[in-house]
Protein backbone atom coordinates (compact mmCIF):
# COMPACT_ATOMS: atom_id res chain seq x y z
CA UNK A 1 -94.20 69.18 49.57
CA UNK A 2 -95.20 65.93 47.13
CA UNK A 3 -94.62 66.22 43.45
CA UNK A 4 -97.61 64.61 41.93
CA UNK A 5 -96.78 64.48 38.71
CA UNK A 6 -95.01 61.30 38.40
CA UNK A 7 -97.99 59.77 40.40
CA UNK A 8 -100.41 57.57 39.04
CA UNK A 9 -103.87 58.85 38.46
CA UNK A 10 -106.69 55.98 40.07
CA UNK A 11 -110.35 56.15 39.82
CA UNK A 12 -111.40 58.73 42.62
CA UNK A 13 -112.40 57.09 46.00
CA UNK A 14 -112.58 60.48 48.11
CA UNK A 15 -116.45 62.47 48.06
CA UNK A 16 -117.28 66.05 48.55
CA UNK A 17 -117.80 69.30 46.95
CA UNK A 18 -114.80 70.06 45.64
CA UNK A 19 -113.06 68.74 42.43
CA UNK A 20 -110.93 66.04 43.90
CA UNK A 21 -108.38 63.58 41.83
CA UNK A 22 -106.94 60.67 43.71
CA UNK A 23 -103.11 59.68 42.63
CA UNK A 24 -101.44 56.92 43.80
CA UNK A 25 -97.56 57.44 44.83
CA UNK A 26 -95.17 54.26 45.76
CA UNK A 27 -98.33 52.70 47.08
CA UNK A 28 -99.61 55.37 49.20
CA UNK A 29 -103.01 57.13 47.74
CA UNK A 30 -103.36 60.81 47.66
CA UNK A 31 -106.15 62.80 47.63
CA UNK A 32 -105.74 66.11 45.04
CA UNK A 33 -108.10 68.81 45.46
CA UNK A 34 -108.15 70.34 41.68
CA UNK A 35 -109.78 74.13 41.16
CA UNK A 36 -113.07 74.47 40.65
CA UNK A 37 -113.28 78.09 38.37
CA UNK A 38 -117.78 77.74 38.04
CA UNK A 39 -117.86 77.46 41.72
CA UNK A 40 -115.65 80.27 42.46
CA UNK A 41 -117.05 82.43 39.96
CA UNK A 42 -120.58 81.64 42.20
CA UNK A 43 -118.44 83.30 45.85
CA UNK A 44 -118.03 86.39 47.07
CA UNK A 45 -114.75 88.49 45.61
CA UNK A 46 -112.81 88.19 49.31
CA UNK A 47 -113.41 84.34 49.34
CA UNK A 48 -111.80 81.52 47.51
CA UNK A 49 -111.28 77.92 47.62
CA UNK A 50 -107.56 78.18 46.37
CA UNK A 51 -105.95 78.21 50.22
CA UNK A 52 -108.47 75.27 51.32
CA UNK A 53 -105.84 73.28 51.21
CA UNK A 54 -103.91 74.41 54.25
CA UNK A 55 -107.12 73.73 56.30
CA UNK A 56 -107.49 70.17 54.87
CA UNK A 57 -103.76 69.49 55.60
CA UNK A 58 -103.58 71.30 59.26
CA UNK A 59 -106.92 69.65 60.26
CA UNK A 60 -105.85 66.30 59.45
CA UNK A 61 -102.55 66.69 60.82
CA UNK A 62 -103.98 67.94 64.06
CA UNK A 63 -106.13 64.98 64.13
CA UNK A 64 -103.43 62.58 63.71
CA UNK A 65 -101.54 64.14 66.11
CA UNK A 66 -104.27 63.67 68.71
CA UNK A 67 -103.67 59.93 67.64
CA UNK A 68 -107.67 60.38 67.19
CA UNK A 69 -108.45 59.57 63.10
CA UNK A 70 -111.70 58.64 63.56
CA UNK A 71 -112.96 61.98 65.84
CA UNK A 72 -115.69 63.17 63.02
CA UNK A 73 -116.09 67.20 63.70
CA UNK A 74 -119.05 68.59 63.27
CA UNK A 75 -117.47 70.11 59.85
CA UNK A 76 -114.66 69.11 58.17
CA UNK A 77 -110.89 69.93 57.96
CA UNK A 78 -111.76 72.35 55.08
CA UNK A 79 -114.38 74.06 55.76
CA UNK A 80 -112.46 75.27 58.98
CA UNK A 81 -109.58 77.76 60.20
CA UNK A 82 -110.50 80.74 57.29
CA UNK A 83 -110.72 78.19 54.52
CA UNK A 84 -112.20 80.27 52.13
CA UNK A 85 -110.58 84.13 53.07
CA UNK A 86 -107.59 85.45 51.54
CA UNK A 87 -104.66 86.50 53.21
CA UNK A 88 -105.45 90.14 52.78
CA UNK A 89 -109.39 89.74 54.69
CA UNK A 90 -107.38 87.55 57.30
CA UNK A 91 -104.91 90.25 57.97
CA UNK A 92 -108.31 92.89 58.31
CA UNK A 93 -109.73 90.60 60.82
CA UNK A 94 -106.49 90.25 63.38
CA UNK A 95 -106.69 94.09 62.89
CA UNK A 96 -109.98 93.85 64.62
CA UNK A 97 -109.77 91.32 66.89
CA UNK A 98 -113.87 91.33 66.98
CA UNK A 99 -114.14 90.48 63.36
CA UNK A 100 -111.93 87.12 63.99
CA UNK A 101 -114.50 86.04 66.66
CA UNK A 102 -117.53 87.38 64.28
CA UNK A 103 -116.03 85.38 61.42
CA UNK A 104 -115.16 82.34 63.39
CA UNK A 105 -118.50 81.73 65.37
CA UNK A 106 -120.27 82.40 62.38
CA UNK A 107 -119.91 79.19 61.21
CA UNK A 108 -122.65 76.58 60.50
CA UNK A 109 -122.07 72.75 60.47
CA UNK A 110 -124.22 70.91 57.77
CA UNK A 111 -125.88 68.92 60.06
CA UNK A 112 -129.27 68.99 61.54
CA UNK A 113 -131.23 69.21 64.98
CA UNK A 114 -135.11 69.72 64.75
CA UNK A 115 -134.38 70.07 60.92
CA UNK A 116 -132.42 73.23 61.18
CA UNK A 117 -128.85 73.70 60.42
CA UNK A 118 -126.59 73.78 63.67
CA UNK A 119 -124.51 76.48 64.63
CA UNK A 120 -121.54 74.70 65.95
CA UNK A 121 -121.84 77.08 69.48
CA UNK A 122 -124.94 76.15 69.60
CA UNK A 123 -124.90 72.27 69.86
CA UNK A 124 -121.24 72.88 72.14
CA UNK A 125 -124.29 74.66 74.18
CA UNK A 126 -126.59 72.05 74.95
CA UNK A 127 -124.25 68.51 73.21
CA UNK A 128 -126.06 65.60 72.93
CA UNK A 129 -124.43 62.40 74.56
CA UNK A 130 -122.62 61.40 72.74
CA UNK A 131 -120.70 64.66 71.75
CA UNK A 132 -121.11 65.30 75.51
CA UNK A 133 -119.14 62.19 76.27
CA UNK A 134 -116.29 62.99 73.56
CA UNK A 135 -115.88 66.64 74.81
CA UNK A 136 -115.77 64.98 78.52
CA UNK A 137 -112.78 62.57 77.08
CA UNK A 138 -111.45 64.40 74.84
CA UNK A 139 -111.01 68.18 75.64
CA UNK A 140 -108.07 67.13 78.63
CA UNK A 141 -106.18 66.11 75.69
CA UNK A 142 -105.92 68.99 73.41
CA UNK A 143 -102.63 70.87 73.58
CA UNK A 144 -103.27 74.11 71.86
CA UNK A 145 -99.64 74.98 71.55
CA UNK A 146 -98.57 71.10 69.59
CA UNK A 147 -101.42 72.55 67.24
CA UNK A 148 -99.65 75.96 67.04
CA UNK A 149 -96.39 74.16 66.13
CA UNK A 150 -98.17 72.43 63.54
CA UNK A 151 -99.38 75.49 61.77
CA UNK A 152 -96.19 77.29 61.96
CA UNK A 153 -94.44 73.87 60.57
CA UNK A 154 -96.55 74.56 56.93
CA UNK A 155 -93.65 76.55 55.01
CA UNK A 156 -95.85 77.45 52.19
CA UNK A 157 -98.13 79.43 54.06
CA UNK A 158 -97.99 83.06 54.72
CA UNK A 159 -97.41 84.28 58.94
CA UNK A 160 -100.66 86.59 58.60
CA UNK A 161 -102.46 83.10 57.55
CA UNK A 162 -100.54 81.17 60.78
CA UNK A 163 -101.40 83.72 62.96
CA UNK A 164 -104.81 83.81 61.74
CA UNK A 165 -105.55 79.89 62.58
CA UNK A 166 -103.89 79.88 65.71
CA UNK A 167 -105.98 82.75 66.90
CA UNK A 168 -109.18 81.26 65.68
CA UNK A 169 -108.06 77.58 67.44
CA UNK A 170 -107.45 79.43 70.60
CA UNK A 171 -110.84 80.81 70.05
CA UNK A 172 -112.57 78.05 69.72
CA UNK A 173 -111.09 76.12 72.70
CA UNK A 174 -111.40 79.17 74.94
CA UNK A 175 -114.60 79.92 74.04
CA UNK A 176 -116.30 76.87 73.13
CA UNK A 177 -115.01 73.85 73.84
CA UNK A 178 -113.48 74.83 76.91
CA UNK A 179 -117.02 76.41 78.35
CA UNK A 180 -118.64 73.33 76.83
CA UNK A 181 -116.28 71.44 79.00
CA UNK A 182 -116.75 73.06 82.58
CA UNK A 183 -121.02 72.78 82.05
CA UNK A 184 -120.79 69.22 81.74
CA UNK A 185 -118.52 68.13 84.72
């Protein structure tokens, strides 16, 4: 874990939603996501930004991992792998194994096809090229267990949370990407 606090606060270079401070450490920037109490007070009781951060920092790891940076998902790190449910609705969801899928192919991307909002099953569906041509290169190259490791490598996070976003990745490549995959050899 960095300690930020003898870091040195720079104007903020990253965008997005969220409060976000960058801090510059021995040379290296860092991007800081800071609460945001008005827009939590606008969610739901069981959701909350305050665990985004595991998302953000398994996502990107994954990514880099991949040695792939500049993949852009159709949403990002955050908004990903339970993001925004506490450990408690996480745990209620492994219970029933249906809920994790419900919750997990739920999710829309913020882009646009015909000007509606993409479900990201749907567009794994029916890809357009070029997505089509990064599942086709890309897919043989995910190794669901190196992401597993990386989860369970984040000491600050709870095992119901690990479990939760290993079962949701497996999820997703077994029943989207990998499907995806198959229609478009």
């Amino acid at each position: 874990m960095i300690n930020f606090n003898n870091g040195t606060r720079k104007m903020n270079e990253f965008l997005g939603a969220e409060k976000k401070m960058t801090i510059e450490i021995d040379g290296t920037l860092y991007m800081v996501k800071m609460p945001d109490p008005i827009r939590e007070k606008k969610l739901r009781a069981e959701i909350s930004y305050k665990n985004n951060q595991f998302s953000e920092h398994i996502g990107c790891a994954i990514f880099k991992a991949c040695d792939n940076v500049e993949f852009a998902p159709i949403y990002d790190c955050g908004s990903s792998l339970g993001a925004l449910l506490d450990d408690e609705m996480m745990g209620e969801h492994l219970k029933r194994n249906f809920k994790l899928s419900d919750t997990e192919k739920s999710t829309f991307s913020i882009y646009k096809m015909g000007g509606q909002r993409i479900s990201h099953i749907d567009i794994f569906k029916n890809p357009p090229d070029d997505l089509a041509m990064a599942i086709k290169e890309l897919l043989p190259q995910i190794e669901i267990e190196k992401m597993c490791l990386i989860i369970d490598s984040v000491d600050q996070m709870s095992e119901t949370r690990k479990e939760y976003m290993k079962q949701s990745l497996k999820l997703r490549y077994n029943d989207i990407l990998h499907p995806s995959y198959k229609r478009l050899l």
